[in-house]
N, C-alpha and C. Protein backbone atom coordinates (compact mmCIF):
# COMPACT_ATOMS: atom_id res chain seq x y z
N UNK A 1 91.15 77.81 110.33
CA UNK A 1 92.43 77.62 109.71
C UNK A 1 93.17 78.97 109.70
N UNK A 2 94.26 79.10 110.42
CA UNK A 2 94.87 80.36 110.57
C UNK A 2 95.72 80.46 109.44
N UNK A 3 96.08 82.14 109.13
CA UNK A 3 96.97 82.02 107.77
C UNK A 3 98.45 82.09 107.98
N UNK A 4 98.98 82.09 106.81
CA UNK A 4 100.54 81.57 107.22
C UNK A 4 101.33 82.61 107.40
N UNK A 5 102.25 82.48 108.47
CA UNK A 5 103.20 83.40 108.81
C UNK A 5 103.95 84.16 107.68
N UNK A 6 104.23 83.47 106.49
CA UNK A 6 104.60 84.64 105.64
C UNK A 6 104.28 85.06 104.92
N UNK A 7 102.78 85.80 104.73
CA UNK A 7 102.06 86.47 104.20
C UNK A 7 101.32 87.58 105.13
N UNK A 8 101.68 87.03 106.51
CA UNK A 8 101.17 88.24 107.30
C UNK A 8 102.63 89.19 107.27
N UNK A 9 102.16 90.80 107.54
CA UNK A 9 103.17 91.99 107.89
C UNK A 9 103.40 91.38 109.38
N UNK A 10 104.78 92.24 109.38
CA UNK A 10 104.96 92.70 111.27
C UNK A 10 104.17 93.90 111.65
N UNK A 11 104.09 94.25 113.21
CA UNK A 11 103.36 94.61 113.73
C UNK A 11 103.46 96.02 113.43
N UNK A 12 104.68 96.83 113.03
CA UNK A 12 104.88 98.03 112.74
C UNK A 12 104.30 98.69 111.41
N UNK A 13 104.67 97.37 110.64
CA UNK A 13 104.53 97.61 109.18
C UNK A 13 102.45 97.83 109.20
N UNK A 14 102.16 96.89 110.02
CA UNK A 14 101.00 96.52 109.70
C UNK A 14 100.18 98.24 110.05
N UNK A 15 100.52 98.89 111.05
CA UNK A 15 100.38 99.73 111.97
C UNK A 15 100.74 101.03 110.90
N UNK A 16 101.98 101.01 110.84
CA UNK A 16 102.00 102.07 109.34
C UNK A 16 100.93 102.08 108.27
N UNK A 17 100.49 101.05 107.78
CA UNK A 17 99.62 101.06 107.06
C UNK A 17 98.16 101.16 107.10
N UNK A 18 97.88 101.02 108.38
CA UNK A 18 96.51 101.69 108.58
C UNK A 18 96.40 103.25 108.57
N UNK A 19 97.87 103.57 110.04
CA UNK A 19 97.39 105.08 109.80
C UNK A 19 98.20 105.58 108.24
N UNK A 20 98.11 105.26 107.45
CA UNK A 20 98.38 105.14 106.08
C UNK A 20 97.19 105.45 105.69
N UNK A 21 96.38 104.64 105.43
CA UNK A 21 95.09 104.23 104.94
C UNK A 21 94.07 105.46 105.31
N UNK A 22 93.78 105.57 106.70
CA UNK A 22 93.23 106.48 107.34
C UNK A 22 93.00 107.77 107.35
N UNK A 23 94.60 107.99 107.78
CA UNK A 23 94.95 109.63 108.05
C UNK A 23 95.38 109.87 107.10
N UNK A 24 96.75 109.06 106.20
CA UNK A 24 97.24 109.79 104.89
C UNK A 24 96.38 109.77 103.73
N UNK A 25 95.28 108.65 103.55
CA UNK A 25 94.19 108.85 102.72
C UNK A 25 93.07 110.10 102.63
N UNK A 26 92.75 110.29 103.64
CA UNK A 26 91.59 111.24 103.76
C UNK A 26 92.52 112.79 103.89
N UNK A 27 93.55 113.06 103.91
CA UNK A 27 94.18 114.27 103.85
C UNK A 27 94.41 114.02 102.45
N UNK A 28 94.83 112.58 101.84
CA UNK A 28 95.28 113.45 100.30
C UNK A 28 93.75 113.69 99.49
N UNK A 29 92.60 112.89 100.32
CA UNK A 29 91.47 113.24 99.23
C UNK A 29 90.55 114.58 99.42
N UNK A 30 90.95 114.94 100.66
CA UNK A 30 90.79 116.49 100.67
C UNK A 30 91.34 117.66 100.31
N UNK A 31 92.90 117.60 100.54
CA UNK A 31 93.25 118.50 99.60
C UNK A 31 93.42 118.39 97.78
N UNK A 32 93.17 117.48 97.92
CA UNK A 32 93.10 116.83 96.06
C UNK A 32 91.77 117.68 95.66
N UNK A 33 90.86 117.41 96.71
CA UNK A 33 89.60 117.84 96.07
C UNK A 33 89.09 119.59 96.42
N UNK A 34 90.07 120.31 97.02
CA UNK A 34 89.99 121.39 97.43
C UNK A 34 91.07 122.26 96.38
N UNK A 35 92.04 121.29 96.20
CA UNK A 35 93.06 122.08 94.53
C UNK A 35 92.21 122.40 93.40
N UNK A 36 91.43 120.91 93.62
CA UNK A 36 90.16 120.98 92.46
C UNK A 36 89.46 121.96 91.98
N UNK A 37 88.96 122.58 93.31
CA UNK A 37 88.22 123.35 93.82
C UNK A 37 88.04 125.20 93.21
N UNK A 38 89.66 124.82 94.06
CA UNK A 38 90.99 125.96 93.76
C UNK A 38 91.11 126.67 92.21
N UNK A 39 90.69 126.03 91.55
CA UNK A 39 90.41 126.63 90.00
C UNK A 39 89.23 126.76 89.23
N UNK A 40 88.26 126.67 90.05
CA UNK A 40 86.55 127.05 89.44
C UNK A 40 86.16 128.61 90.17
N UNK A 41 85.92 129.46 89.45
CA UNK A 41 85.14 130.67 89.42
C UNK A 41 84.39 130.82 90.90
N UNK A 42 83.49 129.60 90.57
CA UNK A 42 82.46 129.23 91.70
C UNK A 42 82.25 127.87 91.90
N UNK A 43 83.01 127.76 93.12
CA UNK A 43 83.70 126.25 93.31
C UNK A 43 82.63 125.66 94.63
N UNK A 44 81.07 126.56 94.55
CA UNK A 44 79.79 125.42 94.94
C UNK A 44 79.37 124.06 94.56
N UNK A 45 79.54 124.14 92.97
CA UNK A 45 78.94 122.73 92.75
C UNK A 45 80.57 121.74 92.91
N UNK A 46 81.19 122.18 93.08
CA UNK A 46 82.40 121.36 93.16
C UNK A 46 82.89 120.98 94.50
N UNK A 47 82.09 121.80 95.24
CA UNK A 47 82.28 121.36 96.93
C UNK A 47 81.11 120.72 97.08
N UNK A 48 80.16 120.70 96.24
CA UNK A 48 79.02 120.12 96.74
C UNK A 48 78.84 118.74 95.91
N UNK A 49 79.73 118.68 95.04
CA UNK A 49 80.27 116.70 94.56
C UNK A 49 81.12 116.16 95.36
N UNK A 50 81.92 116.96 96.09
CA UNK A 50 82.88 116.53 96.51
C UNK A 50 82.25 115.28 98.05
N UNK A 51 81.18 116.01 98.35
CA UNK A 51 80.74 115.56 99.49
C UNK A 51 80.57 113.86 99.00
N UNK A 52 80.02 113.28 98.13
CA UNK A 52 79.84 112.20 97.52
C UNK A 52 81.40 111.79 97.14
N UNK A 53 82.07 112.24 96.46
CA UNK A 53 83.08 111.85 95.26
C UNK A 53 84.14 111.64 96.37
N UNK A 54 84.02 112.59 97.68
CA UNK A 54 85.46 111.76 98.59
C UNK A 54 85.43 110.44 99.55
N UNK A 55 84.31 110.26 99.52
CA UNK A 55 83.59 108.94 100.33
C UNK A 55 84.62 108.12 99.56
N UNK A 56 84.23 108.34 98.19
CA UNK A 56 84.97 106.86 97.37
C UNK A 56 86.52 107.30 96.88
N UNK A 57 86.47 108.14 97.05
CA UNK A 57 88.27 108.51 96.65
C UNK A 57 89.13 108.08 97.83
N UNK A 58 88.49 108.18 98.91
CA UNK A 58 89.07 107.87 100.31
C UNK A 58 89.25 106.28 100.24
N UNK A 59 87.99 105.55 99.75
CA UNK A 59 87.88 104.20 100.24
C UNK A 59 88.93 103.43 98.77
N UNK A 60 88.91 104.25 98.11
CA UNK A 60 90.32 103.77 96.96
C UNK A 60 91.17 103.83 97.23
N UNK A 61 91.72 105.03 98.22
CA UNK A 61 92.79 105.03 98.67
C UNK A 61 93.38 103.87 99.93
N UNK A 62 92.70 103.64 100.42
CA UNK A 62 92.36 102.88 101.56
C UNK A 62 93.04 101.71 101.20
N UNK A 63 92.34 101.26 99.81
CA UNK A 63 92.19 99.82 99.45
C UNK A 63 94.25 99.25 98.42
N UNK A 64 94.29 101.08 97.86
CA UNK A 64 96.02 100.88 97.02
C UNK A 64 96.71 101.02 98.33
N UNK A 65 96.54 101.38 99.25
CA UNK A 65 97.76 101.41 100.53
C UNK A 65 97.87 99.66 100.68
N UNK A 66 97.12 99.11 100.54
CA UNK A 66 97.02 98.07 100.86
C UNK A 66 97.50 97.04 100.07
N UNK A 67 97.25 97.28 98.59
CA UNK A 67 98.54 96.43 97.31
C UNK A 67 99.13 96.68 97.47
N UNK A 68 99.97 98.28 98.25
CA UNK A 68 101.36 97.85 97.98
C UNK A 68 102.33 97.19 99.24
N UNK A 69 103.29 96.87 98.76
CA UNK A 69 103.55 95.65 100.12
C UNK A 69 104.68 96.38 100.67
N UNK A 70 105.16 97.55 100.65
CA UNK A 70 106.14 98.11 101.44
C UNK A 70 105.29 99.72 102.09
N UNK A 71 104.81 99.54 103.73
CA UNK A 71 104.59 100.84 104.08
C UNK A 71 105.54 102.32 103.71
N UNK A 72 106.53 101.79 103.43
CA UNK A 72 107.28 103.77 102.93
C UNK A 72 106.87 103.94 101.54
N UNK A 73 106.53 103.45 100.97
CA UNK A 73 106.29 103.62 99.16
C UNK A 73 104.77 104.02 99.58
N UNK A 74 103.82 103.32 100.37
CA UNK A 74 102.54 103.92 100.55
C UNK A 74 102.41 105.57 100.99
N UNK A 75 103.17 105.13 101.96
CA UNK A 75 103.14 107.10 102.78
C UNK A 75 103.89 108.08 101.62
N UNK A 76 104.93 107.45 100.85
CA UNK A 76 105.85 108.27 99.66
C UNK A 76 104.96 108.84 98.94
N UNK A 77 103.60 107.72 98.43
CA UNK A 77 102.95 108.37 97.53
C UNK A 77 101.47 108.93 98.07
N UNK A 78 101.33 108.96 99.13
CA UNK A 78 100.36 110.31 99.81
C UNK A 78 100.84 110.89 99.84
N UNK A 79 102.20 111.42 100.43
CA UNK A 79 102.92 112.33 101.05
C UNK A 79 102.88 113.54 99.80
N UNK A 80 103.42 112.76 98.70
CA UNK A 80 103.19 113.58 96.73
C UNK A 80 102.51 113.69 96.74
N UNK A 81 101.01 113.26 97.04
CA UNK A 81 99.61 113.77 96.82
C UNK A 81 99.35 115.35 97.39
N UNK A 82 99.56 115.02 98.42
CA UNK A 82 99.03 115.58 99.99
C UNK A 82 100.24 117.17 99.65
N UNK A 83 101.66 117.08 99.28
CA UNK A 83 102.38 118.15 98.96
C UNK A 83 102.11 118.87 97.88
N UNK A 84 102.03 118.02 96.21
CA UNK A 84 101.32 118.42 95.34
C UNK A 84 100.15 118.95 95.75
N UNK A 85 98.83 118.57 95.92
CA UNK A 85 97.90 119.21 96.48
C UNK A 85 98.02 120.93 96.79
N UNK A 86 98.65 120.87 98.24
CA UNK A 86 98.97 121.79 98.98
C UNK A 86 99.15 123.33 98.47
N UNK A 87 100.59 122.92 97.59
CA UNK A 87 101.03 123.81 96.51
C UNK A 87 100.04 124.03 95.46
N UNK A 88 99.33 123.37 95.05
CA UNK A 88 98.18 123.64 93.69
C UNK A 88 97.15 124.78 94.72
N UNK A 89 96.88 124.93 95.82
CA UNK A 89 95.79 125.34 96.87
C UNK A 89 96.58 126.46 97.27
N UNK A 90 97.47 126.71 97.73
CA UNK A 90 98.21 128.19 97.99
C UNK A 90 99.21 128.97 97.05
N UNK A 91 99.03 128.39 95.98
CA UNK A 91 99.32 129.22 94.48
C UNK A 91 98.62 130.40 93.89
C-alpha cells in the first residue's frame, strides 16, 4: 500500500533535509560539544564523553530535522547552533 501524495515532500525539499540531518547535524554536535569543551581547565574528560554523548546528540538531531515540515527553518536552526557554537569556541 503506497502512501499518499500529500504527505510525501518534493524532491528538493526531501534532499534538503537529509543533507540537513547529516551534515548540518553532526557540525552543530561538534562544535556544540567543543564550546563545551572550550570552558573546562582540562577539557579530557569532556572530550572523552563526548565520544559517547555525540553519537546521540547527532541522532536527535537527525530525528527534529525531521518534525519540522519546512527545510529552511531546519537549516535556520543548525545554522544558530553551528554560528553560536563557533563564536563560544574562538572567544
Amino acid at each position: 500500500m503506497p502512501a499518499k501524495a500529500k504527505y510525501l515532500s518534493p524532491g528538493w525539499t526531501r534532499f534538503s533535509k537529509i543533507t540537513a540531518a547529516i551534515f548540518g547535524g553532526y557540525a552543530a554536535t561538534i562544535l556544540l560539544h567543543l564550546a563545551i569543551a572550550n570552558f573546562f581547565e582540562d577539557d579530557t574528560p569532556m572530550l572523552l564523553t563526548s565520544t559517547f554523548t555525540t553519537y546521540l546528540m547527532w541522532c536527535g538531531l537527525m530525528v527534529m530535522v525531521f518534525f519540522i515540515e519546512k527545510a529552511w527553518v531546519s537549516w535556520a536552526l543548525l545554522l544558530s547552533v553551528i554560528l553560536l557554537s563557533s563564536l563560544l569556541i574562538f572567544m
